[in-house]
Protein backbone atom coordinates (compact mmCIF):
# COMPACT_ATOMS: atom_id res chain seq x y z
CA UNK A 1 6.63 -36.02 -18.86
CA UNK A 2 7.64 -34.44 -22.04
CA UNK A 3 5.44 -31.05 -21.47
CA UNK A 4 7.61 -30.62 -18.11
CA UNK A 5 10.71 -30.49 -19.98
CA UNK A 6 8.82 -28.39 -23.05
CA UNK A 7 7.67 -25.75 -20.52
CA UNK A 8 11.31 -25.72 -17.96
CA UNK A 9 13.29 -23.76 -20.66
CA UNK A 10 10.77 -20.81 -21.76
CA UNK A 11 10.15 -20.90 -17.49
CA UNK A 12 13.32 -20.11 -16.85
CA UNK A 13 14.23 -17.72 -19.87
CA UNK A 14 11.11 -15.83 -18.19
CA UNK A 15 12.69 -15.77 -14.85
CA UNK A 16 16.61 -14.38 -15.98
CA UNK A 17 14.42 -11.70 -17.85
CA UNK A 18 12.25 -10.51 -14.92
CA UNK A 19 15.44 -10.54 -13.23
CA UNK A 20 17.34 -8.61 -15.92
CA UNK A 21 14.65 -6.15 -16.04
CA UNK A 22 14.89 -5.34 -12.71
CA UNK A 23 18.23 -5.17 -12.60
CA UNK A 24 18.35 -2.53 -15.58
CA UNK A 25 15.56 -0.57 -13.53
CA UNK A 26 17.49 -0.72 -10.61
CA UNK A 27 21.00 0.64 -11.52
CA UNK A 28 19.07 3.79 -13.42
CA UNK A 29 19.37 7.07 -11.90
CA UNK A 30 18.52 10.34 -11.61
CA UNK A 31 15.05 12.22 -9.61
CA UNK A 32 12.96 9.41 -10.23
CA UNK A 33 14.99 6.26 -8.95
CA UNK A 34 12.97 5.91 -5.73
CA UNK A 35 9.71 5.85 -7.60
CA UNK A 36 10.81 3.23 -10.49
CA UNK A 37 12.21 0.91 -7.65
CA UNK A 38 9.26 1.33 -5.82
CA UNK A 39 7.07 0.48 -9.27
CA UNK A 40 9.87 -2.75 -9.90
CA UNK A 41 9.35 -3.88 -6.28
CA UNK A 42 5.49 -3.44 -6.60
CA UNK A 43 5.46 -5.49 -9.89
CA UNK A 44 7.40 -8.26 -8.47
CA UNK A 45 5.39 -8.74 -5.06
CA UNK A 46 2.32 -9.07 -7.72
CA UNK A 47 3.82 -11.44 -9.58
CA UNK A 48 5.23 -13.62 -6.55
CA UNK A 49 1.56 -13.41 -4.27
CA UNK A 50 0.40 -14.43 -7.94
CA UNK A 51 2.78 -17.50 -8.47
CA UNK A 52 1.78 -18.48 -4.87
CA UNK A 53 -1.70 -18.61 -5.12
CA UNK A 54 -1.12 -20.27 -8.53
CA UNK A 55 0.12 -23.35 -6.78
């Protein structure tokens, strides 16, 4: 059970990053907001159907 608690910290690290990301994305304005949320939201349904099949 070691590798579980070897792999939990850089899991989560790479979850509050995604998330930061697309927080950063998200409050950025200007012409192009619609299209870089779209891009964000496109990014993260491909990682999630991916993380679902994964399991």
């Amino acid at each position: 059970m070691d590798y579980v608690s070897a792999l939990v910290p850089p899991f989560v690290m790479a979850v509050f990053f995604v998330f930061l990301v697309k927080t950063i994305v998200k409050s950025q304005g200007g012409a192009n907001k619609a299209k870089e949320d779209a891009a964000v939201d496109a990014v993260l349904a491909r990682a999630e159907a991916a993380r679902q099949t994964g399991n």
